[in-house]
Protein backbone atom coordinates (compact mmCIF):
# COMPACT_ATOMS: atom_id res chain seq x y z
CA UNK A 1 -53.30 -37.04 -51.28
CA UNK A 2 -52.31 -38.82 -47.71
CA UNK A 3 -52.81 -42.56 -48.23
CA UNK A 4 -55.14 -43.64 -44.62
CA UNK A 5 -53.56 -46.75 -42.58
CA UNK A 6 -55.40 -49.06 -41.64
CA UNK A 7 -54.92 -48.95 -37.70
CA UNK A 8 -54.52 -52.49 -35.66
CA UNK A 9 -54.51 -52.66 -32.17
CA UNK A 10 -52.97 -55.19 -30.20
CA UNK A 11 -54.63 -56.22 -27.10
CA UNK A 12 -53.76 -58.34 -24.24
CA UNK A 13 -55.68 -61.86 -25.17
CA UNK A 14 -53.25 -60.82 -28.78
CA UNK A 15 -49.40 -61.01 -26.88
CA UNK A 16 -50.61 -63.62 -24.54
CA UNK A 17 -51.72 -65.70 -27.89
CA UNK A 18 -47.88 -64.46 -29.55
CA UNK A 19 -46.06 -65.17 -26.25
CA UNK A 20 -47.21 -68.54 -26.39
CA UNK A 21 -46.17 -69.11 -29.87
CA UNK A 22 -43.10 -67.70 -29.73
CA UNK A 23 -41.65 -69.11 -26.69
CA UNK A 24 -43.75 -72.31 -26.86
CA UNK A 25 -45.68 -72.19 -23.69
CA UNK A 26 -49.08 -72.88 -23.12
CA UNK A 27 -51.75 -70.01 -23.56
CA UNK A 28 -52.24 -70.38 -19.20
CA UNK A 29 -48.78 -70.01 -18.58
CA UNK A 30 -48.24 -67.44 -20.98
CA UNK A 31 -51.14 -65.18 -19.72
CA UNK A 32 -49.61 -66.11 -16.29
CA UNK A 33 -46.01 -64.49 -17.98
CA UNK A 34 -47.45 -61.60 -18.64
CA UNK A 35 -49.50 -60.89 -16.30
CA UNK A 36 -46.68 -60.78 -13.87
CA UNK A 37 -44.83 -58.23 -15.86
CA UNK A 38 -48.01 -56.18 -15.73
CA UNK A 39 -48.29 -56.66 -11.88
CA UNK A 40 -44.10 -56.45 -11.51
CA UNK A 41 -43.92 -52.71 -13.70
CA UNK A 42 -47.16 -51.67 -11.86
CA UNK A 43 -46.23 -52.83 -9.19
CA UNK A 44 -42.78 -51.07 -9.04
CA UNK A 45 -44.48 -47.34 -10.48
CA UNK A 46 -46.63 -47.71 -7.09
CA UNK A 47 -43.89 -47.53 -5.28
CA UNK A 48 -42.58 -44.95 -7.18
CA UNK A 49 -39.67 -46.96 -8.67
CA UNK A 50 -38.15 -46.13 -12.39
CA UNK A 51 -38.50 -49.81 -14.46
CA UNK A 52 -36.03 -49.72 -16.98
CA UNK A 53 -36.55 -52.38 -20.08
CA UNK A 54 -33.08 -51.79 -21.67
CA UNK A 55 -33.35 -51.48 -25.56
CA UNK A 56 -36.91 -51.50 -25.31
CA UNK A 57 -37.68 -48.04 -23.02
CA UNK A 58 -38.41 -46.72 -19.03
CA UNK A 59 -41.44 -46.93 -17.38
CA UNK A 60 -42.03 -43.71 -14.72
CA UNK A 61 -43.85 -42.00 -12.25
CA UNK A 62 -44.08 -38.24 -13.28
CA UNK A 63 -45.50 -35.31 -11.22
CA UNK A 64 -47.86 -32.79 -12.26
CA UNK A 65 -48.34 -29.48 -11.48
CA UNK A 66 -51.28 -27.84 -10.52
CA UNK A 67 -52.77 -25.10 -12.88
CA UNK A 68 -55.06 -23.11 -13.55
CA UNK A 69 -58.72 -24.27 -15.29
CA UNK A 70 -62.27 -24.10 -16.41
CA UNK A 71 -64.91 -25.91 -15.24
CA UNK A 72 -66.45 -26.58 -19.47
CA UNK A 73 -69.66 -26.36 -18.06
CA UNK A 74 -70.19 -23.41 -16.21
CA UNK A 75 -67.12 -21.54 -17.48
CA UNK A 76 -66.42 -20.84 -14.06
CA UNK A 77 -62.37 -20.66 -12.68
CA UNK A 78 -61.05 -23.62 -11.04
CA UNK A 79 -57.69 -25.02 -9.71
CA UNK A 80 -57.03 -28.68 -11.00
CA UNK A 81 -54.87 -30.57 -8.49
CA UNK A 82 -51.54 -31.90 -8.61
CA UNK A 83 -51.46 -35.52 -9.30
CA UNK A 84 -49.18 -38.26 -10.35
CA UNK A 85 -49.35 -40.34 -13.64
CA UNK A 86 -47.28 -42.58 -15.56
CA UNK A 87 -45.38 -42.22 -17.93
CA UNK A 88 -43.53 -44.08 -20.66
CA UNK A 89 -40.13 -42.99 -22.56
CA UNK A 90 -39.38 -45.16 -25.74
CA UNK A 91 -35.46 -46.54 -25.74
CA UNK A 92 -33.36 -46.06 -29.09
CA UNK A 93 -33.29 -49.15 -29.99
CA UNK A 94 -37.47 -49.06 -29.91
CA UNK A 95 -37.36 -45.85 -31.78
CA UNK A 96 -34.76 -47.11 -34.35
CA UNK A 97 -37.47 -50.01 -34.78
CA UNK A 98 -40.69 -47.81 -35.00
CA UNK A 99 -38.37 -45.33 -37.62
């Protein structure tokens, strides 16, 4: 029998609180820290630029295709539309980690 994890979630308010700690800052100017990474890797996928965290892993913009659907509904045909969305590719050394 498969033994259930427990499942934790990390959430913003959490790695502002462990930035702090960590690199001794204050809880304002760590939220400010990370907040401009946010803003800086969003920032950079607008403008459709790769952001490359070495050891950690590469943030992207990939494309999608447009295909073929149904509309769950009605059951009727319909064509969803290209579209853009991030994406995220773990580095090794984040992989090693995670093994």
């Amino acid at each position: 029998m498969l033994s259930s994890k427990e499942v934790t979630i990390m959430t913003k308010r959490d790695l502002i609180e462990l930035v702090a700690k960590k690199a001794n800052l204050t809880n304002k100017a760590s939220r400010d820290s990370v907040q401009a990474l946010l803003n800086a890797i969003r920032d950079s996928l607008k403008r459709g630029e790769k952001v490359v965290i070495t050891g950690f892993g590469t943030f992207s913009v990939r494309k999608r295709a447009s295909r073929p659907g149904r509309n769950p509904k009605t059951g009727a045909k319909i064509t969803i539309a290209a579209r853009k969305a991030p994406g995220f590719t773990p580095g090794k050394t984040l992989k090693k980690v995670v093994r």
